[in-house]
N, C-alpha and C. Protein backbone atom coordinates (compact mmCIF):
# COMPACT_ATOMS: atom_id res chain seq x y z
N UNK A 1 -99.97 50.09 -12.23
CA UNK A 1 -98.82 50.06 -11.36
C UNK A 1 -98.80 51.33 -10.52
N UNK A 2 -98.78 51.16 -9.07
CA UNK A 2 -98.52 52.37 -8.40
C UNK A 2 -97.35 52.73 -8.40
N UNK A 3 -96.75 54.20 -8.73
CA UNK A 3 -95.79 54.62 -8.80
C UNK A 3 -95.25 55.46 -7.04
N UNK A 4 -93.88 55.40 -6.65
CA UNK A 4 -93.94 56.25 -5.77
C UNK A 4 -94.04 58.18 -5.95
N UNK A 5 -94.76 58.51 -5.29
CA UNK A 5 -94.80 59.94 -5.63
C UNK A 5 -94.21 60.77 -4.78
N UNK A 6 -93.38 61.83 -4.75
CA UNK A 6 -92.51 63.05 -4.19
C UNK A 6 -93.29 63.34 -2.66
N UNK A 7 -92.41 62.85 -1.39
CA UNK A 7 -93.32 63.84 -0.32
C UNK A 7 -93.92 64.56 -0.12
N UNK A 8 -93.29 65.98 -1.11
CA UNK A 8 -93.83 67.31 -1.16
C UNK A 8 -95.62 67.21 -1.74
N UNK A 9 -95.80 66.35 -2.34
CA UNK A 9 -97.11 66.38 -3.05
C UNK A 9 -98.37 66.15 -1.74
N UNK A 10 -97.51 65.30 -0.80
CA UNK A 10 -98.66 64.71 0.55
C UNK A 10 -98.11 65.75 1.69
N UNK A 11 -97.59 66.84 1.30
CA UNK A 11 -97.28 67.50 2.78
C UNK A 11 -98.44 68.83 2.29
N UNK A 12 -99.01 69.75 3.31
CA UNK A 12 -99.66 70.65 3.08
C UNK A 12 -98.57 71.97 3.68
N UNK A 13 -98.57 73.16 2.26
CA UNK A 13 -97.59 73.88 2.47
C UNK A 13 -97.66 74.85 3.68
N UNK A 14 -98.77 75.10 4.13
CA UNK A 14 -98.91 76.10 5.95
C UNK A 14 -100.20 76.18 6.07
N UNK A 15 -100.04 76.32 7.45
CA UNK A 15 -101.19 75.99 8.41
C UNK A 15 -101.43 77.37 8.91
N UNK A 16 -102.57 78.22 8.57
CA UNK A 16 -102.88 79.52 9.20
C UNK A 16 -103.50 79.63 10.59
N UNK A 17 -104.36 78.95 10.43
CA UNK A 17 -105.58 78.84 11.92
C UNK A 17 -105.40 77.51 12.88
N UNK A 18 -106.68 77.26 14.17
CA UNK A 18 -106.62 76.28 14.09
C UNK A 18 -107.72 75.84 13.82
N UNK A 19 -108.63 75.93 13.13
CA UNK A 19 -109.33 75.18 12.45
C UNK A 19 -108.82 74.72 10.84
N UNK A 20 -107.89 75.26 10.35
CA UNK A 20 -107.33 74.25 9.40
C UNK A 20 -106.54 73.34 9.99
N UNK A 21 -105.70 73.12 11.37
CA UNK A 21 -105.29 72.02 11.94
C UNK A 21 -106.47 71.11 12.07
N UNK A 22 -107.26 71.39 12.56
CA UNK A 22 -107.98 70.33 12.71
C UNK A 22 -109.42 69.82 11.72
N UNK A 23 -109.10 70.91 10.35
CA UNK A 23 -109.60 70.69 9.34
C UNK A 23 -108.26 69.39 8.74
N UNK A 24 -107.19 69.50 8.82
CA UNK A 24 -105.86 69.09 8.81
C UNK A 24 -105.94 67.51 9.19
N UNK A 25 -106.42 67.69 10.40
CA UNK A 25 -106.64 65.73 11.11
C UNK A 25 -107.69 64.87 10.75
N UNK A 26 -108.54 65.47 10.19
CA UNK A 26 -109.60 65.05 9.43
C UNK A 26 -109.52 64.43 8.23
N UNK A 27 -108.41 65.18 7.17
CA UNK A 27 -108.34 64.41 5.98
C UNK A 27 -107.13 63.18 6.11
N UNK A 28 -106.58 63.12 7.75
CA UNK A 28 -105.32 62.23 8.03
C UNK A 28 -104.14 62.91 8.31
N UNK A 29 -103.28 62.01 9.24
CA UNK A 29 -102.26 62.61 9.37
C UNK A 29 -100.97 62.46 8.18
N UNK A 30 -100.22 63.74 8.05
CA UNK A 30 -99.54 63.34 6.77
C UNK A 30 -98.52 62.54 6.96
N UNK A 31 -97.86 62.20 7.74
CA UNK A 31 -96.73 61.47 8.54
C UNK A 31 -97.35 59.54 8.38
N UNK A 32 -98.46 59.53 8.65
CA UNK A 32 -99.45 58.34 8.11
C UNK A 32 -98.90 58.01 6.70
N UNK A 33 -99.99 59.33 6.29
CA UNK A 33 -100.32 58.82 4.47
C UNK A 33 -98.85 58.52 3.80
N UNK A 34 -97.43 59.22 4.36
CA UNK A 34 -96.44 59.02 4.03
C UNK A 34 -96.15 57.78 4.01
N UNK A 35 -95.58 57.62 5.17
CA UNK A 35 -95.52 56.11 5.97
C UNK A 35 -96.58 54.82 5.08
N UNK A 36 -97.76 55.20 5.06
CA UNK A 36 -98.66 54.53 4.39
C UNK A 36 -98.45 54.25 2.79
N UNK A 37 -97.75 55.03 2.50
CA UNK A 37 -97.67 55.18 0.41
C UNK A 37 -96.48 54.57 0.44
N UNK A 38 -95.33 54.33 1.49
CA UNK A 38 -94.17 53.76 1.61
C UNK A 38 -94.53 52.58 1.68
N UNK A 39 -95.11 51.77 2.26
CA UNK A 39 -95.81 50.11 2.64
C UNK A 39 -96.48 49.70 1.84
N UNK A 40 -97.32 50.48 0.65
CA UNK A 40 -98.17 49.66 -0.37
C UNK A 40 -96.95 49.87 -1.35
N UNK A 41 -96.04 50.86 -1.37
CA UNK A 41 -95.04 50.34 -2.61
C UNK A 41 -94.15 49.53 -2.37
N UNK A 42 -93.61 49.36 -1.38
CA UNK A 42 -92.75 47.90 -1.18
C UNK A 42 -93.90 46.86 -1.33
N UNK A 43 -95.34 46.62 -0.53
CA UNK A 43 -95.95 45.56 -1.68
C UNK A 43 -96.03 45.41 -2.59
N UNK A 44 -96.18 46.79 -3.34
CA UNK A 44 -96.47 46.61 -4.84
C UNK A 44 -95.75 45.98 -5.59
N UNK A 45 -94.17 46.73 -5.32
CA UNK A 45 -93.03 46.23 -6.21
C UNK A 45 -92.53 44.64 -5.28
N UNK A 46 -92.77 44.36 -4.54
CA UNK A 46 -92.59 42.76 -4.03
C UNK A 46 -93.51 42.22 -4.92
N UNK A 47 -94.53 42.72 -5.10
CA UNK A 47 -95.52 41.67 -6.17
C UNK A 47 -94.95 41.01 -7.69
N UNK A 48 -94.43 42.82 -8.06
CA UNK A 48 -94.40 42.19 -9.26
C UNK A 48 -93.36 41.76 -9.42
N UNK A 49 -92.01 41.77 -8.45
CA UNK A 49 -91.04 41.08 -8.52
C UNK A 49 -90.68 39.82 -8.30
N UNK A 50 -91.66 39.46 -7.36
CA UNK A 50 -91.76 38.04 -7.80
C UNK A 50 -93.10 37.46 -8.57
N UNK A 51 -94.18 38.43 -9.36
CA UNK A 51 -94.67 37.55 -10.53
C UNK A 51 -93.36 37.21 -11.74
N UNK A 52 -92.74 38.49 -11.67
CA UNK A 52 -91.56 37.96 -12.79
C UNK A 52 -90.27 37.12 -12.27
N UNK A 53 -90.33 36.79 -11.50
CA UNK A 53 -89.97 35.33 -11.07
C UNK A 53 -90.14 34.69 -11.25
N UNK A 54 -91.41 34.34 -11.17
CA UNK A 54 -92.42 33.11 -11.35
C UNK A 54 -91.97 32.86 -12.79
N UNK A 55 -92.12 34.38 -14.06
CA UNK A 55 -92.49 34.63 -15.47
C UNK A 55 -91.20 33.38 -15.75
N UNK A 56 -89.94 34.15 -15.43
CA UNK A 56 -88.62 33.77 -15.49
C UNK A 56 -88.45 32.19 -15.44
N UNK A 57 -88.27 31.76 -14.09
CA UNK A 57 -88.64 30.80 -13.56
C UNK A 57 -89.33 29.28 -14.31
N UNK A 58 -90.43 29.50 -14.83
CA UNK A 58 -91.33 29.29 -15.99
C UNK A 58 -90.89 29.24 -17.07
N UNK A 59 -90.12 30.01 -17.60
CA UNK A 59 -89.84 30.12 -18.98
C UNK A 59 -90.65 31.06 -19.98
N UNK A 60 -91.47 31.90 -18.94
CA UNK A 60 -92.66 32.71 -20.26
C UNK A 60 -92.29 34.66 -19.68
N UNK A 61 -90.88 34.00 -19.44
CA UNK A 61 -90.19 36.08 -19.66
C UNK A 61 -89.46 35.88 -20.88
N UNK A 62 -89.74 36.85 -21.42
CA UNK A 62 -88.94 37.08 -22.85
C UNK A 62 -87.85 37.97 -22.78
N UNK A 63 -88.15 39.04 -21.87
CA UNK A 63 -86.79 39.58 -21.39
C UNK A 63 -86.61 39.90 -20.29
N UNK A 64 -85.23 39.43 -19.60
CA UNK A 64 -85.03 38.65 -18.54
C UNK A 64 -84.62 40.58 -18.03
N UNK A 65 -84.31 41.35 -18.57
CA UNK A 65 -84.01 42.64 -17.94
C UNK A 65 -85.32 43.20 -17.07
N UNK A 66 -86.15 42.59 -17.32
CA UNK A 66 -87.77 42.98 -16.79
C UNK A 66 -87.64 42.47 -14.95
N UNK A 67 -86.81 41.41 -14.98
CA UNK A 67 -86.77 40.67 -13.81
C UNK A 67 -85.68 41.80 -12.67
N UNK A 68 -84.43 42.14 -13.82
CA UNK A 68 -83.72 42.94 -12.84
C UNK A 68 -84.26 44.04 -13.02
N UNK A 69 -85.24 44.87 -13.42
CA UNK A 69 -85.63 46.09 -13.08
C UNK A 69 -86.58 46.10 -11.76
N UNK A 70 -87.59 45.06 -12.22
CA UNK A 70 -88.32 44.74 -10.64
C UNK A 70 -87.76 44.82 -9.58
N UNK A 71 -86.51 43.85 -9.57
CA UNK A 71 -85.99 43.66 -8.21
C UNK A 71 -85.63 44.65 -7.85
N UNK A 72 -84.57 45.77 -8.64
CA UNK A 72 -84.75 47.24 -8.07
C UNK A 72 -85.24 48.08 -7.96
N UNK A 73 -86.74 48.08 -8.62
CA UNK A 73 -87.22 48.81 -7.85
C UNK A 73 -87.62 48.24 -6.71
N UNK A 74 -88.08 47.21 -6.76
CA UNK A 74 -88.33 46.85 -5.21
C UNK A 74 -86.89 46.50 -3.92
N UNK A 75 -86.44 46.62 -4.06
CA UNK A 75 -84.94 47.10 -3.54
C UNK A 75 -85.05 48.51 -2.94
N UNK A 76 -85.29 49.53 -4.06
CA UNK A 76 -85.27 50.75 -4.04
C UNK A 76 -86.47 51.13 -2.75
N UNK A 77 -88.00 50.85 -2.89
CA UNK A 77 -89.01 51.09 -2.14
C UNK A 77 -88.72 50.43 -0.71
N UNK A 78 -87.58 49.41 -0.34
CA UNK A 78 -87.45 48.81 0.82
C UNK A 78 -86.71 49.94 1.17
N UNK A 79 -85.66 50.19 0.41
CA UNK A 79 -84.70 51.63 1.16
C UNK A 79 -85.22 52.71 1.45
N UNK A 80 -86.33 53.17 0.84
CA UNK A 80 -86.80 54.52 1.10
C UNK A 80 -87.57 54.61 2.21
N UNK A 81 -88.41 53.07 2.68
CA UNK A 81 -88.94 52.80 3.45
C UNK A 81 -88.10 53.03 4.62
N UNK A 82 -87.45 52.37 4.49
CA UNK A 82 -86.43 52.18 5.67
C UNK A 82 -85.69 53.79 6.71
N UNK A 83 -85.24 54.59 5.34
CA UNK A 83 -84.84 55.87 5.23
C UNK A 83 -85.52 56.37 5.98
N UNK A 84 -87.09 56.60 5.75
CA UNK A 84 -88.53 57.25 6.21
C UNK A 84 -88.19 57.01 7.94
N UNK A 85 -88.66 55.56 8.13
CA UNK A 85 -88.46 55.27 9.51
C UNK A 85 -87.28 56.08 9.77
N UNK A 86 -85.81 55.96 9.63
CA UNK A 86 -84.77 56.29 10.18
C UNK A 86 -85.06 57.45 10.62
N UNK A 87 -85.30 58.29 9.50
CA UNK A 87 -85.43 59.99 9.55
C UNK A 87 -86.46 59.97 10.85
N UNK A 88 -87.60 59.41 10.85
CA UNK A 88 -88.24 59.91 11.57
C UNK A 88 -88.49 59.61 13.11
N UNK A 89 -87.57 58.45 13.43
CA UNK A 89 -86.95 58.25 14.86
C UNK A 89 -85.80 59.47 15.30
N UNK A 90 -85.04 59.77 14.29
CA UNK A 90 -83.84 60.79 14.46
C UNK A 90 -84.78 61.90 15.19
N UNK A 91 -85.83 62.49 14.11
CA UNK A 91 -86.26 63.81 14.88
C UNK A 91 -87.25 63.44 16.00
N UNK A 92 -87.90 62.13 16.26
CA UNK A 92 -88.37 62.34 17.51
C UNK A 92 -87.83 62.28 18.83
N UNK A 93 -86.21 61.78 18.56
CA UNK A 93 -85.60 61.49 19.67
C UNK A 93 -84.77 62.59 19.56
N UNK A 94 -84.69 63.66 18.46
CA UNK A 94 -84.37 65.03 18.66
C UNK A 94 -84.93 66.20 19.84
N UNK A 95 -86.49 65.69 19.16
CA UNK A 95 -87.71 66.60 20.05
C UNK A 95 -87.53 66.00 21.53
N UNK A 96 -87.48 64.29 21.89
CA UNK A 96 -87.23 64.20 23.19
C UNK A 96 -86.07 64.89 24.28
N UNK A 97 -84.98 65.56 23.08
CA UNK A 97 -84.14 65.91 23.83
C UNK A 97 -84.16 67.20 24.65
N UNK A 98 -85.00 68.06 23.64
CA UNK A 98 -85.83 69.79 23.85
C UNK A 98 -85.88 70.04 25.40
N UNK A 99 -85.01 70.72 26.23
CA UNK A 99 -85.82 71.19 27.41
C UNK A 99 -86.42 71.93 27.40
N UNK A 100 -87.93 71.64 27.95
CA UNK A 100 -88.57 72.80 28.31
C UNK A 100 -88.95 73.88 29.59
C-alpha cells in the first residue's frame, strides 16, 4: 500500500549555485513529483475502496469497518489533492500580480 508522505521529504532544503538548479531539473521538478504522489494516492486509495466494496458487496468482508476506513482515506487523498491545486493557483496568481 502506498502511503502518503510529508511534502517536506520531496522539497530540497536550498539551492546554493546554479548548477545545483539545474542539477535540480534533472532529478524533476518538485512541484511535479508533489502533484504526482497526490494522483497515484487518490488512485491508490480509489482502488482499494472500491475492492472493499466489491469485498462488502459480496459478502466476503468480515469487517465492515475496513470499508469505512477506505473510503476515508480515500476521501482524505481527494482533499489534499484538491488543497495542493488550490494552494498552488493562489500563489501563481499571487506572482501574476508582482509589478515589475
Amino acid at each position: 500500500m502506498n502511503t502518503i508522505q510529508p511534502l517536506w521529504s520531496e522539497m530540497p532544503m536550498s539551492v546554493t549555485s546554479k548548477t545545483d538548479v539545474l542539477a535540480n531539473e534533472d532529478k524533476g521538478n518538485p512541484f511535479t513529483d508533489i502533484f504526482q504522489s497526490a494522483i497515484d494516492a487518490v488512485k491508490t486509495t480509489d482502488a482499494e475502496k472500491t475492492q472493499m466494496e466489491y469485498l462488502m458487496a459480496t459478502g466476503q468482508l468480515d469487517n465492515p469497518s475496513l470499508l469505512t476506513i477506505a473510503s476515508t482515506k480515500a476521501q482524505l487523498s481527494v482533499d489534499l489533492m484538491v488543497q495542493l491545486r488550490n494552494k498552488s493557483m493562489e500563489a501563481y496568481n499571487e506572482l501574476m500580480r508582482i509589478n515589475l
